[in-house]
Protein backbone atom coordinates (compact mmCIF):
# COMPACT_ATOMS: atom_id res chain seq x y z
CA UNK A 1 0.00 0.00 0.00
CA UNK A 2 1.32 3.15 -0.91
CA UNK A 3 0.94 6.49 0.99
CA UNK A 4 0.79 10.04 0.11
CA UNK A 5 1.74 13.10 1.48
CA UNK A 6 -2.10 14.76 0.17
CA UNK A 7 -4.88 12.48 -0.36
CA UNK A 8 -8.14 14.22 -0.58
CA UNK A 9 -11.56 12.15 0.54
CA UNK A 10 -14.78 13.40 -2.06
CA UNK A 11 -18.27 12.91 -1.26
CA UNK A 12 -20.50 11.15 -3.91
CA UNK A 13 -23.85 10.93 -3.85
CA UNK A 14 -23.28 7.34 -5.80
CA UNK A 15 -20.62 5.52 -5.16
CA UNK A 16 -21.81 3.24 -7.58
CA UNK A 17 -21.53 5.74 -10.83
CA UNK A 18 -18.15 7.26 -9.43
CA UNK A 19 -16.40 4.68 -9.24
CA UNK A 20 -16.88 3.54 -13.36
CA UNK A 21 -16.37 6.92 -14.05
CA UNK A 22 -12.76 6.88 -11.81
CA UNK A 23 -11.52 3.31 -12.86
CA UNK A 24 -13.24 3.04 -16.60
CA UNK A 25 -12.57 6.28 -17.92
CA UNK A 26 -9.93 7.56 -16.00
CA UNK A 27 -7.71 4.42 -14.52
CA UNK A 28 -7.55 4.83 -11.52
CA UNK A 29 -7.74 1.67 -9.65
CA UNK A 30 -8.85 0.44 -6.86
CA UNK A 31 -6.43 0.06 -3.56
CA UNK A 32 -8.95 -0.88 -0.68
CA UNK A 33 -13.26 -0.92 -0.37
CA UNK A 34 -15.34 -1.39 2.26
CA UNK A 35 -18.55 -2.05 0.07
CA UNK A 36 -20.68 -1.47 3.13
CA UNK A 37 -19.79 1.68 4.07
CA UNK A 38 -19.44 2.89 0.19
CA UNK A 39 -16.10 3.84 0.82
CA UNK A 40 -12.68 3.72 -1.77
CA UNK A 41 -9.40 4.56 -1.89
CA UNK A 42 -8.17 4.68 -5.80
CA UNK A 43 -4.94 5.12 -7.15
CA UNK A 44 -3.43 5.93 -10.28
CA UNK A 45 0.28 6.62 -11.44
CA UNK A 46 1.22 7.75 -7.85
CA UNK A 47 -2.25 9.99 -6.90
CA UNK A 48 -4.76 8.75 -4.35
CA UNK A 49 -8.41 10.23 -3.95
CA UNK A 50 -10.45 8.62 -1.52
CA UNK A 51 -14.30 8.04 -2.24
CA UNK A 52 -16.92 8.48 0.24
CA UNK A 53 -20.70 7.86 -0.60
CA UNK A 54 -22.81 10.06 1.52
CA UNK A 55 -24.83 8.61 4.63
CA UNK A 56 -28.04 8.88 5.16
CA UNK A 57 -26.79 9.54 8.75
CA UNK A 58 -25.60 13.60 8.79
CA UNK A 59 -23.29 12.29 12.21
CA UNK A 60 -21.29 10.14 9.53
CA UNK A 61 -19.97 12.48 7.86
CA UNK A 62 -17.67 15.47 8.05
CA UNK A 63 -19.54 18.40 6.40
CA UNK A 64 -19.27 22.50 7.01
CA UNK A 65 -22.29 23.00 5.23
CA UNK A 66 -24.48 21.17 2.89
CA UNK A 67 -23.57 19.97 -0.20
CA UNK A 68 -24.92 21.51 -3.40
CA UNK A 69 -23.83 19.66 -6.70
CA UNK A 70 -21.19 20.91 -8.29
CA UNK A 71 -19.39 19.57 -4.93
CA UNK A 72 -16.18 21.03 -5.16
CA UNK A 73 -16.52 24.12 -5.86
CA UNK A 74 -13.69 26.41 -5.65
CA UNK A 75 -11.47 23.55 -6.17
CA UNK A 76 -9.75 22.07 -8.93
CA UNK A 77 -7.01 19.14 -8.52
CA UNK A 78 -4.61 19.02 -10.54
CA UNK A 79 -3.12 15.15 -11.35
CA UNK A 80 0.08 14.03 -13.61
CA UNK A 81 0.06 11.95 -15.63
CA UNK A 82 2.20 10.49 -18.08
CA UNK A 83 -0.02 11.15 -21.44
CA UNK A 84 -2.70 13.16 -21.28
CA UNK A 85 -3.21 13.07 -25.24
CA UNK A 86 -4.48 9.54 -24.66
CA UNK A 87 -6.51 10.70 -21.37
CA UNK A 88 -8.44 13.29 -23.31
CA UNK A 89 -9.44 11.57 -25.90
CA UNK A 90 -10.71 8.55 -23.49
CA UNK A 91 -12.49 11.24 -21.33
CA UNK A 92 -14.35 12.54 -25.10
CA UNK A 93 -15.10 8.84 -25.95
CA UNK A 94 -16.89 8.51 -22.68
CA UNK A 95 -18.99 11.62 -23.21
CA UNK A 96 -18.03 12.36 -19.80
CA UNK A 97 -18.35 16.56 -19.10
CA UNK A 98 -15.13 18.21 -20.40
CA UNK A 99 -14.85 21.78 -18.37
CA UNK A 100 -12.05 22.62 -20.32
CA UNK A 101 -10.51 20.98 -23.47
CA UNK A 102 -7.10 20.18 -23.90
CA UNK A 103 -4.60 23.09 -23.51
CA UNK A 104 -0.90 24.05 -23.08
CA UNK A 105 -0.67 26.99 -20.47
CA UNK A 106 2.67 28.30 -19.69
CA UNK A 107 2.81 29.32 -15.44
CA UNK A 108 5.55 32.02 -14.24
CA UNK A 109 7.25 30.29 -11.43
CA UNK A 110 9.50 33.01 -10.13
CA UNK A 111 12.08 33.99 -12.93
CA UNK A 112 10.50 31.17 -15.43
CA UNK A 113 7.63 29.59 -17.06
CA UNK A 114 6.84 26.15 -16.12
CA UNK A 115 4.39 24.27 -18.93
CA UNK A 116 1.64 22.11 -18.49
CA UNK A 117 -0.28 20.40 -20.91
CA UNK A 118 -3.75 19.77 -19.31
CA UNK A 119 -7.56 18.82 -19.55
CA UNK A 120 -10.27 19.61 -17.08
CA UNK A 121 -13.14 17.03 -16.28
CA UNK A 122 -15.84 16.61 -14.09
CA UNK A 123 -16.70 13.52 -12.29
CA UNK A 124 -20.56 12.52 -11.54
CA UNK A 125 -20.60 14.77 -8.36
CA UNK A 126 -19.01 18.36 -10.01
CA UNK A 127 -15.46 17.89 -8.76
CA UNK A 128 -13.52 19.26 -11.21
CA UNK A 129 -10.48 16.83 -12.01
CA UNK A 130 -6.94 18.96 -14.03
CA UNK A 131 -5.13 16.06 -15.20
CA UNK A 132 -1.66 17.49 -17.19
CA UNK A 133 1.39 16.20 -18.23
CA UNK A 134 4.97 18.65 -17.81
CA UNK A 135 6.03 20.06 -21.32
CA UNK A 136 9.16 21.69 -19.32
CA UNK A 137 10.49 25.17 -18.07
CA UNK A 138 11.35 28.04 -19.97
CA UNK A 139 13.29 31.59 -19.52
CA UNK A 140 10.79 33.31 -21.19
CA UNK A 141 6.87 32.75 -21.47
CA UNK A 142 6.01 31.76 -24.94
CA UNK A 143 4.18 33.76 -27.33
């Protein structure tokens, strides 16, 4: 089992049409269930996200507020990967909800430009999910 410094646990109202969505389209895999509690932990290429299906019980689980779908919001996570050409176009066969189609953006970091090449989709719930692969660093941003 392998352990991460940031692993973030999302809500779904459906465990059950997350977890296609995660493993199917996506890749993740499964590390550990417990079925009866509709819980996962998923992995894929070194990223863990935690699944949680939301209890009927409001004293079993951790909210602030309630939940409005998109869940998520104000939050994007961002997850490497080693080709994201052949992500995206598995994320457009499944018909899944693109939030925004495949990109390079070019970051200052400092004195240079660090460059991703990224995708953002949403899972079932509304999280939104920035998968990108590094297309390396430059002095100066590109035109």
């Amino acid at each position: 089992m392998h352990e991460a410094p940031l692993t973030p646990e999302l809500y779904c109202v459906d465990i059950s049409k997350s977890l296609p969505f995660y493993i199917d389209v996506l890749g993740f895999r499964i590390e550990y269930e417990r079925t009866e509690e509709g819980f996962a932990m998923l992995e894929r290429q070194g990223s863990r996200i935690m699944l949680d299906q939301l209890s009927s019980d409001p004293s079993l689980s951790w909210l602030a507020a309630p939940l409005e779908r998109p869940f998520g919001r104000g939050i994007n996570l961002q997850i490497r990967t080693d080709n994201v050409d052949e992500l995206y176009k598995q994320v457009k066969i499944s018909g899944s909800e693109i939030f925004l189609s495949i990109e390079d953006k070019w970051y200052r970091a400092d004195d240079v430009y660090v460059g991703s090449r990224q995708f953002i989709v949403l899972d079932p719930d509304g999280y939104m999910l920035r998968f990108y692969e590094d297309i390396g660093v430059r002095d100066q941003r590109p035109e």
